[in-house]
Protein backbone atom coordinates (compact mmCIF):
# COMPACT_ATOMS: atom_id res chain seq x y z
CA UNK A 1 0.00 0.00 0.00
CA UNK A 2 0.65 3.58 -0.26
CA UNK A 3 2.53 4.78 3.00
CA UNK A 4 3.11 8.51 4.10
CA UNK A 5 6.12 9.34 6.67
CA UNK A 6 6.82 12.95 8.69
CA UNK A 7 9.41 14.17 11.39
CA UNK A 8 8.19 15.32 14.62
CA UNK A 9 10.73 17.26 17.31
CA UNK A 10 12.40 20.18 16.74
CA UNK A 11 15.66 19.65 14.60
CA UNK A 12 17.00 20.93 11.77
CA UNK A 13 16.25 17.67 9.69
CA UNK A 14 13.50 17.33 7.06
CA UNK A 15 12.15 14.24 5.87
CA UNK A 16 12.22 12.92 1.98
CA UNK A 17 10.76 10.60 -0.10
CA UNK A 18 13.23 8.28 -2.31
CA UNK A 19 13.10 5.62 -4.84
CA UNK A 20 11.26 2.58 -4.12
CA UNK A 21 8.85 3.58 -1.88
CA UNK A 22 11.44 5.13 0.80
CA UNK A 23 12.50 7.81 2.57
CA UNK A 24 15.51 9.34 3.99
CA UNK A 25 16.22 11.82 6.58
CA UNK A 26 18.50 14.45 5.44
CA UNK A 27 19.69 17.69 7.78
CA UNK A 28 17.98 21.14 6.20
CA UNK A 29 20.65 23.49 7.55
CA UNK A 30 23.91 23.01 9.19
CA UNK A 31 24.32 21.08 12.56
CA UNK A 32 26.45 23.04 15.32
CA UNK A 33 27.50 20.96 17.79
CA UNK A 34 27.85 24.00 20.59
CA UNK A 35 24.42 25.10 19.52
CA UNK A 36 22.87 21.09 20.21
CA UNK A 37 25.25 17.85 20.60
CA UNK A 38 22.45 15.76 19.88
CA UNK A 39 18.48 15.74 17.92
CA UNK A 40 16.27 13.69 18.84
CA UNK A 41 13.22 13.15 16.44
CA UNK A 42 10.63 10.55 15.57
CA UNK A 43 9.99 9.47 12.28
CA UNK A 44 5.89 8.35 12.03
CA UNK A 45 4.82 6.35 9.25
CA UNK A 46 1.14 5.78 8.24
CA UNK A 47 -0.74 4.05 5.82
CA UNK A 48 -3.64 4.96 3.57
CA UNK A 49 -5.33 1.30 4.51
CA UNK A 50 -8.82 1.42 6.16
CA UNK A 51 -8.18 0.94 9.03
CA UNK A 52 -4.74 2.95 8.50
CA UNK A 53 -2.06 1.84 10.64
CA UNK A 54 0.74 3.69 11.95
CA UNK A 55 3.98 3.27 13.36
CA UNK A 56 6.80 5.24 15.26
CA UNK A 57 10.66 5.02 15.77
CA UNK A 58 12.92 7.57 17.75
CA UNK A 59 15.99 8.89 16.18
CA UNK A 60 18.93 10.44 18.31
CA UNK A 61 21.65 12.16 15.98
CA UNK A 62 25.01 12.71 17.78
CA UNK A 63 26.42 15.30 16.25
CA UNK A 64 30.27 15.67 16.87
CA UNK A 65 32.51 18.66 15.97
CA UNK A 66 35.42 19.04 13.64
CA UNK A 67 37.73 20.79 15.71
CA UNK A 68 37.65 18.34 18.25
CA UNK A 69 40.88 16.36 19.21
């Protein structure tokens, strides 16, 4: 079936839909690690069934910074 995904938390990702039927998360701006060290989002995925089901997964990004040693 036909299934429709979105990102909810506040992060500076964005979700997209690729080939196949999937999707990737990609980051919309720059991350700053001394702005956040870490995102945490969910990704919710639902289908257009009757009745539509849905599902949920938590993402936590680490983000680490390039002028660490």
């Amino acid at each position: 079936g036909q299934v429709s995904c979105e990102l909810s938390g506040e992060a500076p990702l964005s979700i997209v839909a690729s080939s196949g039927g999937s999707y990737k998360v990609v980051t919309a701006s720059a991350l700053d690690r001394e702005q956040a060290s870490s995102h945490r989002v969910t990704v919710v995925a639902r289908d257009r069934g009757r009745p539509a089901l849905r599902s949920s997964a938590e993402l936590v990004l680490e983000v680490s910074d390039v002028n660490d040693n």
